[in-house]
Protein backbone atom coordinates (compact mmCIF):
# COMPACT_ATOMS: atom_id res chain seq x y z
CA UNK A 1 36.57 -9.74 14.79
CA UNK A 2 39.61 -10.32 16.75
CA UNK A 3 40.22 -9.19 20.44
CA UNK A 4 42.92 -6.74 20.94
CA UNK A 5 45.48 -8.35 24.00
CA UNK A 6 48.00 -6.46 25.09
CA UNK A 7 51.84 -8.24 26.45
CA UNK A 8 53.74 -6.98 28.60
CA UNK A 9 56.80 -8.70 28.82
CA UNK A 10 60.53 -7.45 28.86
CA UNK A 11 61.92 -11.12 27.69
CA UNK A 12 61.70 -10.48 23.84
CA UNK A 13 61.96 -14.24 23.00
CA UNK A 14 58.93 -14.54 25.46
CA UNK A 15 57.16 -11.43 24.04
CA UNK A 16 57.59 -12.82 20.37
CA UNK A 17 56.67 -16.43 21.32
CA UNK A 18 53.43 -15.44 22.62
CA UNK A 19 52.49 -12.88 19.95
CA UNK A 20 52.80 -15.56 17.22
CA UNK A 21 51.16 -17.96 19.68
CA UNK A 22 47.87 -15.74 19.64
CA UNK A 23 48.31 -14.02 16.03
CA UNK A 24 48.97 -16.61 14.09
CA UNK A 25 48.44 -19.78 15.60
CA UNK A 26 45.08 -19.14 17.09
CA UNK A 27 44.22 -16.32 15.14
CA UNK A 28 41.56 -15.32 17.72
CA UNK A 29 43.30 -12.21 18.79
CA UNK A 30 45.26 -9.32 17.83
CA UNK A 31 48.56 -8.64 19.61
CA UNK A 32 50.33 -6.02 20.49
CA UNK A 33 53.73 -6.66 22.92
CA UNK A 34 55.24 -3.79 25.57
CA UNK A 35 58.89 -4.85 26.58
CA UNK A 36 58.07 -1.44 29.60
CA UNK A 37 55.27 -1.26 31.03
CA UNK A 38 54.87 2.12 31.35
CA UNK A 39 54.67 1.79 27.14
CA UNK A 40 51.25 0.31 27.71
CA UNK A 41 49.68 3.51 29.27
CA UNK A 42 50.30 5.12 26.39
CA UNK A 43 48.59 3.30 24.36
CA UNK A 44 45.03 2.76 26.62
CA UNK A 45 43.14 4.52 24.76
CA UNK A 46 43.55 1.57 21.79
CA UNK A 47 40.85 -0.69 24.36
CA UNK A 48 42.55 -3.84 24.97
CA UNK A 49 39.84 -6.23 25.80
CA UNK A 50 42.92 -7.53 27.70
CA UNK A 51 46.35 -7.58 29.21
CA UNK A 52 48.49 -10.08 29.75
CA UNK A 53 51.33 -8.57 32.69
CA UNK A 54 54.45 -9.69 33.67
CA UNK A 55 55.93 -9.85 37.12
CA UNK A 56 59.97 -9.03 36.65
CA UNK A 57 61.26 -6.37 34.64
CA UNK A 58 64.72 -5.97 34.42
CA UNK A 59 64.73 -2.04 34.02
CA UNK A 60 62.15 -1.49 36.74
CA UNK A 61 64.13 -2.75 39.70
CA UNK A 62 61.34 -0.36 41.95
CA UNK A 63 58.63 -1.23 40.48
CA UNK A 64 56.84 -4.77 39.72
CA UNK A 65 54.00 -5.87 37.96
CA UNK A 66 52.12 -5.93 41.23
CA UNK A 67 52.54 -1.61 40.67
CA UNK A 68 51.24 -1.88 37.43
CA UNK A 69 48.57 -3.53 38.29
CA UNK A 70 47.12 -1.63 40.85
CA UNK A 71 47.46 1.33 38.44
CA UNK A 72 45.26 -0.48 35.62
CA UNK A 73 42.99 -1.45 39.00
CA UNK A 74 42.69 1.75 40.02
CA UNK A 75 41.85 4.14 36.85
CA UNK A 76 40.88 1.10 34.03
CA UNK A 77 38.66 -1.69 36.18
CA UNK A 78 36.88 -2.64 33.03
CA UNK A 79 39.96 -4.47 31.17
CA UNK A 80 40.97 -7.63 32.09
CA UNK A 81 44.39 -8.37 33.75
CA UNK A 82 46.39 -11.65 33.43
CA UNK A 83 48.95 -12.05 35.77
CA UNK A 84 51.87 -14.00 33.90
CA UNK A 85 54.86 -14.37 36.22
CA UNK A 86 58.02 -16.87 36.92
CA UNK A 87 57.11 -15.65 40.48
CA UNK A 88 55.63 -19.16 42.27
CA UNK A 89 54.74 -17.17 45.29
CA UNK A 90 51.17 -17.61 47.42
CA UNK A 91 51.42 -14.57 49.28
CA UNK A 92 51.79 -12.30 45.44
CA UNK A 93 49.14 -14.43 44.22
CA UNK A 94 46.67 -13.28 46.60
CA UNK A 95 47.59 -9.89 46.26
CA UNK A 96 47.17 -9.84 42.41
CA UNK A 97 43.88 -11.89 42.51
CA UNK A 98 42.41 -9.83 45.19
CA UNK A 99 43.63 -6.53 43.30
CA UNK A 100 40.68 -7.98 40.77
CA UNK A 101 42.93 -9.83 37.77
CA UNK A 102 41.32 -12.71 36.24
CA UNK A 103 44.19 -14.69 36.92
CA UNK A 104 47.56 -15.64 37.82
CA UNK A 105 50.04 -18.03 35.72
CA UNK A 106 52.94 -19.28 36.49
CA UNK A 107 55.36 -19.52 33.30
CA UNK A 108 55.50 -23.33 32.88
CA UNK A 109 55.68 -25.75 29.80
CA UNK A 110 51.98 -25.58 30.21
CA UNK A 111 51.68 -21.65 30.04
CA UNK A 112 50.64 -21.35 27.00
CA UNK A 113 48.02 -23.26 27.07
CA UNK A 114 46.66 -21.97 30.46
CA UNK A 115 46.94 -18.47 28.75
CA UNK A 116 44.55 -19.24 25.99
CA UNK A 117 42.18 -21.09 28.09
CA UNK A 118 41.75 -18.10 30.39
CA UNK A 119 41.65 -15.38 27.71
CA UNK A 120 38.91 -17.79 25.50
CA UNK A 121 37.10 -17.72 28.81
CA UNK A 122 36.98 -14.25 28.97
CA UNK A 123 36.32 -13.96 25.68
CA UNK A 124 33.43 -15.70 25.64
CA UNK A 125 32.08 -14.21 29.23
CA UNK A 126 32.48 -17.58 30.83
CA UNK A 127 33.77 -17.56 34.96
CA UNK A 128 36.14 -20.44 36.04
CA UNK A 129 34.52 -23.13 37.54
CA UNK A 130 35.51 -23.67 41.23
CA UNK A 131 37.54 -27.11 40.37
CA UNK A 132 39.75 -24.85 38.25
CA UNK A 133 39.87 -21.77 40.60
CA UNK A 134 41.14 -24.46 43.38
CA UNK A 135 43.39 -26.56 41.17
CA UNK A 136 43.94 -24.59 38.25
């Protein structure tokens, strides 16, 4: 049975790369792609086993993904929360990790393949091992 993930991500190109990344060329999981944020709340109740969050959003100059996140934190703690950001910054990082998501990735030419390594993980119940939490 596939695993519902959930992307939210206001770069449509991004949003549509990633959906066909995980629908069709893993085939592991089920997408369904938010370009607001606030889109994804209404739609909760469908159980994402996870959710992949952006950073940035253009329309949401008050509000980051940091926001979002403490939302999902505060009234959903059993979903998982992937932080997936342009945003190389240490001090957001710890934030976002300490707030309780499983990770945080910085877009890259290797983001994709970080992504699916950390929702297979989940998946599959497994924690990263402490070479990967300290150099992943």
């Amino acid at each position: 049975m596939k695993k519902l993930v959930f992307i939210v991500e206001d770069n449509p190109i991004e949003q549509k790369l990633l959906q066909v990344h995980f629908e069709e060329m893993l085939g592991n999981y089920k997408v369904r792609a938010f370009a607001n944020p606030d889109e994804l709340f209404d739609h909760i109740h469908e159980k994402p086993f996870a959710i992949v969050l952006d950073h940035f959003f253009v329309d949401k100059k008050e509000k980051t993904g940091l926001h979002y996140l403490k939302d999902l934190r505060k009234n959903y703690k059993s979903i998982a929360v992937i932080y997936y950001t342009s945003l190389e910054d240490e001090k957001v990082k710890s934030e976002v990790l300490a707030l309780g998501a499983k990770d945080y990735i910085i877009k890259n030419s290797a983001s994709l393949v970080r992504l699916r390594t950390a929702l297979d993980l989940l998946h599959v119940g497994k924690k990263k091992s402490i070479f990967e939490r300290v150099f992943g």
